[in-house]
N, C-alpha and C. Protein backbone atom coordinates (compact mmCIF):
# COMPACT_ATOMS: atom_id res chain seq x y z
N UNK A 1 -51.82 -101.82 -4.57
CA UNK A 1 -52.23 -103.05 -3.96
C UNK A 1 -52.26 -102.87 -2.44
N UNK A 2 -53.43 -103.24 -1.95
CA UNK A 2 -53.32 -102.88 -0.13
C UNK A 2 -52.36 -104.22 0.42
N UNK A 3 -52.23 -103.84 1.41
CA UNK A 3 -51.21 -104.55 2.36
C UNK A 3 -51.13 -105.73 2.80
N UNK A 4 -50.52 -107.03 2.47
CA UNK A 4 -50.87 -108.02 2.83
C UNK A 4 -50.96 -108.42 4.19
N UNK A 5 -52.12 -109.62 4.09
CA UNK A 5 -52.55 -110.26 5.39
C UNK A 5 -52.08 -111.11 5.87
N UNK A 6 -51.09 -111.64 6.44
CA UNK A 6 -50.42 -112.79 6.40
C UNK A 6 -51.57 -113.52 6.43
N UNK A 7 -51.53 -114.87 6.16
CA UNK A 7 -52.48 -116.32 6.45
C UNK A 7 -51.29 -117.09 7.55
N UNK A 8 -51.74 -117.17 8.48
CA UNK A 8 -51.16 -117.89 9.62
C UNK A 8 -51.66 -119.76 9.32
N UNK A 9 -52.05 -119.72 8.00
CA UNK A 9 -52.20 -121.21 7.79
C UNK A 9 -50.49 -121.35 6.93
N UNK A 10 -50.36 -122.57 7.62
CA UNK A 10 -48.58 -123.16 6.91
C UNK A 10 -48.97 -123.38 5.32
N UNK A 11 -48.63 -122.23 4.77
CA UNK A 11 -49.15 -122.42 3.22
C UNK A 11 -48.42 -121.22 2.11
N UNK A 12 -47.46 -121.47 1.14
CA UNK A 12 -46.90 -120.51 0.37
C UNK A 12 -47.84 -119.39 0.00
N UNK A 13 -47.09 -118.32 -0.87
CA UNK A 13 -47.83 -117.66 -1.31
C UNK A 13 -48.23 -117.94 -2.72
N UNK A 14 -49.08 -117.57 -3.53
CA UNK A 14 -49.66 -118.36 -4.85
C UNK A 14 -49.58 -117.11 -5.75
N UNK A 15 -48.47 -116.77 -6.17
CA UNK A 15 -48.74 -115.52 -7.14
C UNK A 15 -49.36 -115.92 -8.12
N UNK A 16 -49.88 -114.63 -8.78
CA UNK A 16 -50.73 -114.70 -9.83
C UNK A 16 -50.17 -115.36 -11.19
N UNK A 17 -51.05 -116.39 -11.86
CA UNK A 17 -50.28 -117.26 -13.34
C UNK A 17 -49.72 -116.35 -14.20
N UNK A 18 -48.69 -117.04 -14.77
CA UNK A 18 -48.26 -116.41 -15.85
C UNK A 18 -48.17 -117.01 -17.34
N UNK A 19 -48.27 -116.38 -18.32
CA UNK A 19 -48.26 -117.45 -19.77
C UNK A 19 -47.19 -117.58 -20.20
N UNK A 20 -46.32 -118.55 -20.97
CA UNK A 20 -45.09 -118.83 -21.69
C UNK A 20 -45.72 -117.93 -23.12
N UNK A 21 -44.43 -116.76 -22.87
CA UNK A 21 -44.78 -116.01 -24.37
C UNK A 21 -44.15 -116.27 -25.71
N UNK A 22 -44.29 -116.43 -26.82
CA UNK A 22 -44.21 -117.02 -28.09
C UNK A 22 -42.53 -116.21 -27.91
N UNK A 23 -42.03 -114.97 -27.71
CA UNK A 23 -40.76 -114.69 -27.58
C UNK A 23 -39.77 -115.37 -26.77
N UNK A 24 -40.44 -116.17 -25.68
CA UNK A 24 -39.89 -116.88 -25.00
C UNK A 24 -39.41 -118.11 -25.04
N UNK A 25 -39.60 -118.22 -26.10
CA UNK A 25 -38.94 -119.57 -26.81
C UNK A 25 -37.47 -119.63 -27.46
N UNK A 26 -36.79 -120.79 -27.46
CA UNK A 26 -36.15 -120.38 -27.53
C UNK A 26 -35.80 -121.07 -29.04
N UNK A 27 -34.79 -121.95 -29.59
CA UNK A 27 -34.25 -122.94 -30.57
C UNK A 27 -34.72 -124.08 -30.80
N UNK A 28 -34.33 -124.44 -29.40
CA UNK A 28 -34.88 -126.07 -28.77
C UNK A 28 -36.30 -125.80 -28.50
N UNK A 29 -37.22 -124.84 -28.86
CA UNK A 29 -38.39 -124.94 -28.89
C UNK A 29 -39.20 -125.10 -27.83
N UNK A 30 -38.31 -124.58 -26.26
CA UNK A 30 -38.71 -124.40 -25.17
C UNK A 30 -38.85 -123.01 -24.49
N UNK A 31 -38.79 -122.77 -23.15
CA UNK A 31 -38.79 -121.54 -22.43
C UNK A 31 -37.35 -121.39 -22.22
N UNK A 32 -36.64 -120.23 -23.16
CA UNK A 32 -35.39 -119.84 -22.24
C UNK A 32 -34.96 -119.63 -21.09
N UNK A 33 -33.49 -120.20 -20.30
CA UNK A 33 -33.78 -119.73 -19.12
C UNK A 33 -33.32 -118.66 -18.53
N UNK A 34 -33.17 -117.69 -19.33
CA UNK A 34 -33.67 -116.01 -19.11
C UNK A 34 -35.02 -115.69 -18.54
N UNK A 35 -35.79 -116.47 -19.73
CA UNK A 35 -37.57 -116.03 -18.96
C UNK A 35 -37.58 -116.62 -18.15
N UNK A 36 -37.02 -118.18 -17.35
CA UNK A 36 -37.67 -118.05 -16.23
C UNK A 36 -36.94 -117.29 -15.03
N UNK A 37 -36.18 -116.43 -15.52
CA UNK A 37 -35.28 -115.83 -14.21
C UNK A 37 -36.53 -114.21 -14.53
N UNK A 38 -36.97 -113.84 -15.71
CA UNK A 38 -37.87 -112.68 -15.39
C UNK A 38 -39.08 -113.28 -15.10
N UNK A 39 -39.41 -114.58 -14.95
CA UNK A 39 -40.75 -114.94 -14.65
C UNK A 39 -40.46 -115.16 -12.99
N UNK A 40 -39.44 -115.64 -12.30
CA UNK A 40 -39.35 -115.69 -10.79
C UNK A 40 -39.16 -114.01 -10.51
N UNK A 41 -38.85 -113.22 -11.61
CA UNK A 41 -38.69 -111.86 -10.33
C UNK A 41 -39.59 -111.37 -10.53
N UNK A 42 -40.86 -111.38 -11.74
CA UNK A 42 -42.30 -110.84 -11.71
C UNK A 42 -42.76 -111.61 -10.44
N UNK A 43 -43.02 -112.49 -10.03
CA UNK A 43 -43.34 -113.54 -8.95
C UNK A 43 -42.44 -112.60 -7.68
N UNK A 44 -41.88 -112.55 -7.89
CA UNK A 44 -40.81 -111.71 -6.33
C UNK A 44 -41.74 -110.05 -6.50
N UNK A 45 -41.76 -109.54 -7.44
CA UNK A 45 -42.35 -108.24 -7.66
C UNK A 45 -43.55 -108.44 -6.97
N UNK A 46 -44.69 -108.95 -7.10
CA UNK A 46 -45.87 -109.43 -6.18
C UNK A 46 -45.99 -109.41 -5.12
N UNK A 47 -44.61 -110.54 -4.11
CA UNK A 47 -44.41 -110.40 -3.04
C UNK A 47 -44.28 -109.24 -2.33
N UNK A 48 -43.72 -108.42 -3.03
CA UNK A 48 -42.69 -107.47 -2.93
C UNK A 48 -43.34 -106.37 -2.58
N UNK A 49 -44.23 -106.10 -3.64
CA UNK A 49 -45.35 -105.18 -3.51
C UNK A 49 -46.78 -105.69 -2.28
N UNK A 50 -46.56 -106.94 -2.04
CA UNK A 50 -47.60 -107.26 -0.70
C UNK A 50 -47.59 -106.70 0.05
N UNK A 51 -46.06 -106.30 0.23
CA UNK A 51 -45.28 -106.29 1.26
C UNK A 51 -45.28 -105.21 1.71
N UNK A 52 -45.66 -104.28 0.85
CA UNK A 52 -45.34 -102.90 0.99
C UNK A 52 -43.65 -102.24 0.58
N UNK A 53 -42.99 -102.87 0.35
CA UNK A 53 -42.23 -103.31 -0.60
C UNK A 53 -41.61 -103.00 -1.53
N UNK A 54 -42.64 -103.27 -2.88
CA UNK A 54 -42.29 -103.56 -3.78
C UNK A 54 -42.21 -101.51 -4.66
N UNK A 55 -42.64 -101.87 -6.12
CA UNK A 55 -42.64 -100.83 -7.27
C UNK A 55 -42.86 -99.74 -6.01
N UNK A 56 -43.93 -99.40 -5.83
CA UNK A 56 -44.34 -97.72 -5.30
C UNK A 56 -43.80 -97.51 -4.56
N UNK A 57 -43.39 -98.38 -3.97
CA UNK A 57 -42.10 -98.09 -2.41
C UNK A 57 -40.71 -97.29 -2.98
N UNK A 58 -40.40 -97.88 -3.87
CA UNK A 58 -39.03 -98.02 -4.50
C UNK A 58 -39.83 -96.43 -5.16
N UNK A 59 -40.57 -96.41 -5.97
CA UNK A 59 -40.67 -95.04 -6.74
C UNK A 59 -40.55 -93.81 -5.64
N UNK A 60 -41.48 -94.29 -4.72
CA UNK A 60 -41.08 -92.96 -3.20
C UNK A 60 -39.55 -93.09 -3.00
N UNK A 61 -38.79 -93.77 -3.17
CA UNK A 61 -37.27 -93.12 -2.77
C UNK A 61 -36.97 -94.14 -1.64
N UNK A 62 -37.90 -94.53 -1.09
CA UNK A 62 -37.32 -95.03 0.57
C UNK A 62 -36.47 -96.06 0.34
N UNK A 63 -36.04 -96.79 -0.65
CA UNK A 63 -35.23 -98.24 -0.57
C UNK A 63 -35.94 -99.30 -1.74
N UNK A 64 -35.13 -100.15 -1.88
CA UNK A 64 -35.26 -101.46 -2.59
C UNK A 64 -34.95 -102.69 -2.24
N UNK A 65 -35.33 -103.87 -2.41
CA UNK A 65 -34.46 -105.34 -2.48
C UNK A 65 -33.72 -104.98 -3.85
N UNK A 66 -32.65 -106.26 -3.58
CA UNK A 66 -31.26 -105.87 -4.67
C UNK A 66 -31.52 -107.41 -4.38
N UNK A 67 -31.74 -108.31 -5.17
CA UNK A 67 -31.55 -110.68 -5.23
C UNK A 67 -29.31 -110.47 -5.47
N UNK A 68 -29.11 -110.53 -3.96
CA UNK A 68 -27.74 -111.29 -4.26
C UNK A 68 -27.68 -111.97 -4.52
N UNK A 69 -28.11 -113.30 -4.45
CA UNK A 69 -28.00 -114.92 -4.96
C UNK A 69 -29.51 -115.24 -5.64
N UNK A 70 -28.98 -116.02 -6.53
CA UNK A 70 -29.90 -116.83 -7.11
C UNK A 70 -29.57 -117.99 -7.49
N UNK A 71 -30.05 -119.09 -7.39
CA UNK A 71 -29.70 -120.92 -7.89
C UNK A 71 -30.66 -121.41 -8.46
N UNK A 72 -30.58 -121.48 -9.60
CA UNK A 72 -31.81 -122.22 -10.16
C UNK A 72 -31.86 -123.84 -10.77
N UNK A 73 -32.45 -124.49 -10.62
CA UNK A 73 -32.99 -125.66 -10.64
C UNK A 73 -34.25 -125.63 -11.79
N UNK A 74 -33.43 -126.71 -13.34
CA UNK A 74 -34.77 -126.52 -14.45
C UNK A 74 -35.01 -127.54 -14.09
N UNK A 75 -36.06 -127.98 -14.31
CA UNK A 75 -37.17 -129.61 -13.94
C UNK A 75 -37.68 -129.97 -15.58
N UNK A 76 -38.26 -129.52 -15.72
CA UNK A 76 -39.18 -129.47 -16.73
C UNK A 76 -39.75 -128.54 -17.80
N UNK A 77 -39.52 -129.02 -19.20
CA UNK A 77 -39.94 -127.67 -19.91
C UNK A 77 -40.88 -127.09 -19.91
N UNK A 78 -40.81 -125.80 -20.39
CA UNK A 78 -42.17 -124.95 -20.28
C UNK A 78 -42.06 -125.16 -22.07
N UNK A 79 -43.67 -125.02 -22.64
CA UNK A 79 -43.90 -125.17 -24.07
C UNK A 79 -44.54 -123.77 -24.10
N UNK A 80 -44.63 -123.28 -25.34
CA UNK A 80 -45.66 -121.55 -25.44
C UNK A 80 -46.91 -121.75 -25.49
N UNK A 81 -47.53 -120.97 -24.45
CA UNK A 81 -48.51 -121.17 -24.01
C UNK A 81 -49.30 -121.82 -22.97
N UNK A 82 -48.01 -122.62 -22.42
CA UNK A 82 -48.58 -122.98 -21.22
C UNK A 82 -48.43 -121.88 -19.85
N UNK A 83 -49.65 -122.41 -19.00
CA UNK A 83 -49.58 -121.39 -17.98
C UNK A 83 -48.69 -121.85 -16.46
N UNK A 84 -47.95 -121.23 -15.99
CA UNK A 84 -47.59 -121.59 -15.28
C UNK A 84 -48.33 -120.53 -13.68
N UNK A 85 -47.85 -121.07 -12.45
CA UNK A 85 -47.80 -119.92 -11.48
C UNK A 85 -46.81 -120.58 -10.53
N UNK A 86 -46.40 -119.31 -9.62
CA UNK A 86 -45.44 -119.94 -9.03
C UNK A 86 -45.55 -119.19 -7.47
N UNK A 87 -44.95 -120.25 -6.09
CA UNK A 87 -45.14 -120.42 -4.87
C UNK A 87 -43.89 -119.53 -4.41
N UNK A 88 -44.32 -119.02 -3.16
CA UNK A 88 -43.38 -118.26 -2.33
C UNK A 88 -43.01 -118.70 -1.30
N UNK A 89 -41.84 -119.22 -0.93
CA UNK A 89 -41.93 -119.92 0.46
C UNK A 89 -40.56 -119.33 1.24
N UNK A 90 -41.24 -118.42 2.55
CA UNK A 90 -39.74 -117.96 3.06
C UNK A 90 -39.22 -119.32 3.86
N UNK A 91 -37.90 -118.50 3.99
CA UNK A 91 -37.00 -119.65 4.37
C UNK A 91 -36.54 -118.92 5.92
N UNK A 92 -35.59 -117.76 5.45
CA UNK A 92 -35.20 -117.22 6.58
C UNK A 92 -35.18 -115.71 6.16
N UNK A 93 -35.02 -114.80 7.49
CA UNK A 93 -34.50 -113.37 7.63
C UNK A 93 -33.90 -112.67 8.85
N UNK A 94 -33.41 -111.68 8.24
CA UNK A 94 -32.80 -110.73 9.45
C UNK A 94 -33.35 -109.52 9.18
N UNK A 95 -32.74 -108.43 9.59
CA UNK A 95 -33.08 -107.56 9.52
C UNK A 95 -32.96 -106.27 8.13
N UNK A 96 -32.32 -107.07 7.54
CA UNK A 96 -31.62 -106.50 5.85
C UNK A 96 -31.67 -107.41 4.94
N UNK A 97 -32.10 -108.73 4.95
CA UNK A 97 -32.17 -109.62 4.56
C UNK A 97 -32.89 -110.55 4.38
N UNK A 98 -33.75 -111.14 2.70
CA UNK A 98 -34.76 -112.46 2.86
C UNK A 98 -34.09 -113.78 2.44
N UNK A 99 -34.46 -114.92 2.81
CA UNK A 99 -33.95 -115.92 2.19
C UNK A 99 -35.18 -116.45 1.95
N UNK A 100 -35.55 -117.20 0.33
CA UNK A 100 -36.85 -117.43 0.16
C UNK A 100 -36.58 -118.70 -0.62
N UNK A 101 -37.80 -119.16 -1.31
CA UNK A 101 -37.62 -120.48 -1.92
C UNK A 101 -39.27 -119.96 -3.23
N UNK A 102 -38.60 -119.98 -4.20
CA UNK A 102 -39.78 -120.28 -5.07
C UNK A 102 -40.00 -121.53 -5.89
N UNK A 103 -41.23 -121.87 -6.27
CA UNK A 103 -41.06 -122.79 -7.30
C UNK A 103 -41.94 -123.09 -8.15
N UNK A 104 -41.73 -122.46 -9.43
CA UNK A 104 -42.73 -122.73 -10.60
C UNK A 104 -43.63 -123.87 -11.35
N UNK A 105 -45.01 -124.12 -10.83
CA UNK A 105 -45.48 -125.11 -11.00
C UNK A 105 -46.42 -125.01 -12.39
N UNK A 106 -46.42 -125.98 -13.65
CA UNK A 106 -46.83 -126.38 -14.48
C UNK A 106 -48.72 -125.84 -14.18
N UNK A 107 -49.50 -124.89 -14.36
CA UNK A 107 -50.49 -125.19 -14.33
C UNK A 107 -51.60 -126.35 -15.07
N UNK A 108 -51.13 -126.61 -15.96
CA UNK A 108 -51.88 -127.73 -16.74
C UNK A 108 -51.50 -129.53 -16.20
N UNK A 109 -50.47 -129.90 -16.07
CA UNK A 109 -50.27 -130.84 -15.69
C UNK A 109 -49.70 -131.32 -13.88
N UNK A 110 -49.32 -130.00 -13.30
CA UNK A 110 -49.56 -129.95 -11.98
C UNK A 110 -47.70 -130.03 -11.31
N UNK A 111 -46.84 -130.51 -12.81
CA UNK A 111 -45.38 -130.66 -12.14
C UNK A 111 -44.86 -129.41 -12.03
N UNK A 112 -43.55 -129.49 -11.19
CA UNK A 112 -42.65 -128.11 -10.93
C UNK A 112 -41.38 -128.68 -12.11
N UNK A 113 -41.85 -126.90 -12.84
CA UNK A 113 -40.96 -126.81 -13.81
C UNK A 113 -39.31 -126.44 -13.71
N UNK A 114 -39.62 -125.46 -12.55
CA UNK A 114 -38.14 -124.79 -11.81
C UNK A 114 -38.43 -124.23 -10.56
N UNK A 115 -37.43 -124.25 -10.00
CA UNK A 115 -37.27 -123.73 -8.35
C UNK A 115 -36.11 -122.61 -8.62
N UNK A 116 -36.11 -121.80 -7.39
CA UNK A 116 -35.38 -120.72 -7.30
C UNK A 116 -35.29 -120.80 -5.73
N UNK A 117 -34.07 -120.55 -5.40
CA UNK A 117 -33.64 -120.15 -4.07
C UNK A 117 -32.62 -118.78 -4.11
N UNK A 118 -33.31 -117.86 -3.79
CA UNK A 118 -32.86 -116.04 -3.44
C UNK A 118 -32.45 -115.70 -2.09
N UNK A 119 -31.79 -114.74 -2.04
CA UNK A 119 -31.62 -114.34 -1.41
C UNK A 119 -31.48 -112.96 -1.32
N UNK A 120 -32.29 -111.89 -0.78
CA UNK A 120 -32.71 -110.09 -1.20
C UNK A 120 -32.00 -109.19 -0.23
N UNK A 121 -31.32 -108.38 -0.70
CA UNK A 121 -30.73 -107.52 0.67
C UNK A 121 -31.30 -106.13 0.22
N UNK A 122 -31.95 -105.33 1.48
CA UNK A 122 -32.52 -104.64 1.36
C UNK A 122 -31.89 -103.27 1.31
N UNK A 123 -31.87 -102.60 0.27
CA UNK A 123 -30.53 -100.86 0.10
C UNK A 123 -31.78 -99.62 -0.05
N UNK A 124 -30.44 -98.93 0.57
CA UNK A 124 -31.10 -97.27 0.99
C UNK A 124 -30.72 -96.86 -0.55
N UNK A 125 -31.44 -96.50 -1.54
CA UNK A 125 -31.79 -96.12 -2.71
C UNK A 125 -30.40 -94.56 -2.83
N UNK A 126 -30.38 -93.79 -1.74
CA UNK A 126 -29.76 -92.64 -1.94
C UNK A 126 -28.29 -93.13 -1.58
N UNK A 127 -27.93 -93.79 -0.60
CA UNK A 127 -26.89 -93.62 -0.23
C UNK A 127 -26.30 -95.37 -1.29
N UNK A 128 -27.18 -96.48 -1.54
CA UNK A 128 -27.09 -97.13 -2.33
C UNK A 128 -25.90 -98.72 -1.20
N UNK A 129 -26.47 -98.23 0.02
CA UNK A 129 -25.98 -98.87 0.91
C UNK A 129 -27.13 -100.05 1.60
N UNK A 130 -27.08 -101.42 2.14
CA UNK A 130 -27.76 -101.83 3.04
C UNK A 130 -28.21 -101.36 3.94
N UNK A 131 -29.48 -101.65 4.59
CA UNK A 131 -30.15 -101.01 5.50
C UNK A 131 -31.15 -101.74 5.74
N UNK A 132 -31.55 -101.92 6.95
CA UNK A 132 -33.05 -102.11 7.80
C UNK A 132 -34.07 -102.06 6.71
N UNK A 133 -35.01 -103.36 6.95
CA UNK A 133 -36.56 -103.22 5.78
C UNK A 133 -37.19 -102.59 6.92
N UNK A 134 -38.17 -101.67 6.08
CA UNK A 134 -38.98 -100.96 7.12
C UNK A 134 -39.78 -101.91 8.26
N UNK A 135 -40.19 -101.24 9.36
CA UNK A 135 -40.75 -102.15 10.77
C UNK A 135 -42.15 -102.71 10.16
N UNK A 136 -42.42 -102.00 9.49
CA UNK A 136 -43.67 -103.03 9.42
C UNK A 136 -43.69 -104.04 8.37
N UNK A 137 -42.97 -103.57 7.49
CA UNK A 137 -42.92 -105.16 6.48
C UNK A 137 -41.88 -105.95 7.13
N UNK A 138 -40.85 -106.08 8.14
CA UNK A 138 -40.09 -106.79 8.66
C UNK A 138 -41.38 -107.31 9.61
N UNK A 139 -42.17 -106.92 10.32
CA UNK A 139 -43.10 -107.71 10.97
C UNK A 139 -43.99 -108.60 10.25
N UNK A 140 -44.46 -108.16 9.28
CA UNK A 140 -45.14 -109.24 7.82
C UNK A 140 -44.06 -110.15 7.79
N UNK A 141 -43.09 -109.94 7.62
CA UNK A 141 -42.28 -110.95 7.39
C UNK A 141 -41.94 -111.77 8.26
N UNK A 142 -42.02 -111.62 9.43
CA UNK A 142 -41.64 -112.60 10.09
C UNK A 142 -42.84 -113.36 10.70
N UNK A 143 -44.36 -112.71 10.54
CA UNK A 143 -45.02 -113.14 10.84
C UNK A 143 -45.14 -114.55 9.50
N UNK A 144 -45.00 -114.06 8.19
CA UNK A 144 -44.59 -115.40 7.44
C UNK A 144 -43.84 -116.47 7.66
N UNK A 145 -43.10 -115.86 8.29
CA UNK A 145 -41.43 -116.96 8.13
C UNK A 145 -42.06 -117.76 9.69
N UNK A 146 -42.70 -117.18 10.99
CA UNK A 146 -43.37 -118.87 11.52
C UNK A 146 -43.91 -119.01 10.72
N UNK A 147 -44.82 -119.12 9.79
CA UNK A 147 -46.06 -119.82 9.22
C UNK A 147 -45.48 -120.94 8.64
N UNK A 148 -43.97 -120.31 7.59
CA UNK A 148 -43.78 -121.11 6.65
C UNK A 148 -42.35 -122.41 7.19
N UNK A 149 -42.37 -121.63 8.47
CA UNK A 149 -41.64 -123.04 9.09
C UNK A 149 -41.59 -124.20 9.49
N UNK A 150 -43.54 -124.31 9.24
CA UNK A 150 -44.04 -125.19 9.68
C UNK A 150 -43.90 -126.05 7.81
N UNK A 151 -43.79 -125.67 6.86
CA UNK A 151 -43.74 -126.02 5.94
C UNK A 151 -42.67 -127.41 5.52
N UNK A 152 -42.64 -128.02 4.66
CA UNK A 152 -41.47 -129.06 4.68
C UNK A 152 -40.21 -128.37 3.45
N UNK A 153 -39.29 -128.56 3.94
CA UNK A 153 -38.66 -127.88 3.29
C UNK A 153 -38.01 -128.11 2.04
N UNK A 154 -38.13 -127.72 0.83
CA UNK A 154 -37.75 -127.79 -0.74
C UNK A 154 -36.42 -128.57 -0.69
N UNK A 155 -36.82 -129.83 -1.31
CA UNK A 155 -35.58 -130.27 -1.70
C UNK A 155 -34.39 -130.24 -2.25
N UNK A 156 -34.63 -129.34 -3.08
CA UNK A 156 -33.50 -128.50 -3.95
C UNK A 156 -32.70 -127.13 -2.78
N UNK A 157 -33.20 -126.88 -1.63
CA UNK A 157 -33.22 -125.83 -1.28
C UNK A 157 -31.45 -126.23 -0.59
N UNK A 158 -30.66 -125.62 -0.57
CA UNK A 158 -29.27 -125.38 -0.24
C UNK A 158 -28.49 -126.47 -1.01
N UNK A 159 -29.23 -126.62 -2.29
CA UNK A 159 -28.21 -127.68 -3.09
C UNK A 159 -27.24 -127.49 -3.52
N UNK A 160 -25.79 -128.12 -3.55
CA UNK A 160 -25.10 -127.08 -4.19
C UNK A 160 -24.77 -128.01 -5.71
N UNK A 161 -24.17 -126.97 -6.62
CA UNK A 161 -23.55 -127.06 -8.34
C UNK A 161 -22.63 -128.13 -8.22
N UNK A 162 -22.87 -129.10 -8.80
CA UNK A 162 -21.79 -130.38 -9.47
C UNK A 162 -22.19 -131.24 -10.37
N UNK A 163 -21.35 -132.34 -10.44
CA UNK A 163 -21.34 -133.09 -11.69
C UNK A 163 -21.33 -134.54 -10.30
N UNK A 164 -22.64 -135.34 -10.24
CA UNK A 164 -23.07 -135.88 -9.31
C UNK A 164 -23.54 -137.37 -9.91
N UNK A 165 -22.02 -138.10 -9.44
CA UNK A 165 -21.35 -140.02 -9.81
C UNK A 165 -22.44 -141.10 -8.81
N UNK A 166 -23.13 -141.67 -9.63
CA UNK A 166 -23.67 -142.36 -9.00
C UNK A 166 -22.47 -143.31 -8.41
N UNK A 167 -22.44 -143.62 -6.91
CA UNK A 167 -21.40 -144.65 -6.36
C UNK A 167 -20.48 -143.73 -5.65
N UNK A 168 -20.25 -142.36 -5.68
CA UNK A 168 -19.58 -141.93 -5.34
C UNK A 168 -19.86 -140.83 -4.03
C-alpha cells in the first residue's frame, strides 16, 4: 500500500467495511465481543500500514505498535451479515506513543455500534523494548493529530468503568 496522504480536511479516517461473519456470532445471536476487538485491530492494521507502519514494516524487522490499553464501549448489536466500517480519530502522541479513538459505525442503518479508545506504544522488535516511531510516520502523524483536533471530541473518549446511579 503506498504511503498515506494526510487530508488536512478535519475528517477521520474511513477504513475499509467489514462483514459480521456467520462465526461471529455468538448464543445471544449477536457479534461477540472478541470480534469486535479483531474487527478494531483489522481497522488499526490499515492505519497502520498507511502509515508505513503497519504488516511489511514489522516483517522488515524495524519495530511494531504493541495496543497497551484498550476500553471498549458496545452500543449496539451487530447481526450476521451486516456491514459495518469503522473511523480513525487521533487523539494524541509523542514520540513512542498513539492515543486514538475509533468507532464502528452500522453501515446499513448509520448508528455506532462500538467505540474503542487505544492506546499503541511503539517497540524495537529485537531488543523488544520502546522506541521512537520512525521520522516520517511520526510526521504523518502529527500532521493528522492538527487535522483531527479540529474534530469534536468522542464522547465516550476518557470514560471511565462503573456502575452509574442516576441521582448520584
Amino acid at each position: 500500500m503506498p504511503a498515506m496522504t494526510i487530508d488536512p480536511a478535519p475528517r477521520p479516517v474511513i477504513c475499509p467495511p467489514q462483514a459480521v461473519l456467520a462465526e461471529w456470532i455468538d448464543y445471544n445471536s449477536h457479534m461477540n465481543l472478541a470480534y469486535y476487538v479483531l474487527a478494531f485491530d483489522r481497522a488499526l492494521d490499515y492505519v497502520l500500514d498507511m502509515l508505513e507502519i503497519g504488516p511489511q514494516y514489522v516483517e522488515r524487522g524495524e519495530g511494531s505498535c504493541f495496543v497497551l490499553q484498550n476500553h471498549l464501549h458496545y452500543l449496539h448489536e451487530l447481526k450476521q451479515d451486516e456491514v459495518f466500517s469503522t473511523e480513525f480519530q487521533m487523539i494524541d502522541l509523542d514520540s513512542k506513543r498513539i492515543h486514538y479513538f475509533l468507532s464502528m459505525r452500522n453501515n446499513g442503518d448509520g448508528t455506532i455500534a462500538a467505540t474503542a479508545e487505544q492506546i499503541t506504544l511503539h517497540v524495537d522488535l529485537q531488543t523488544r523494548r520502546p522506541t521512537a516511531l520512525p521520522a516520517a510516520a511520526l510526521r504523518r502523524l502529527e500532521t493528522m493529530l492538527e487535522s483531527h483536533r479540529q474534530l469534536p471530541r468522542p464522547r465516550q473518549l476518557g470514560a471511565p468503568i462503573g456502575i452509574h446511579r442516576r441521582g448520584q
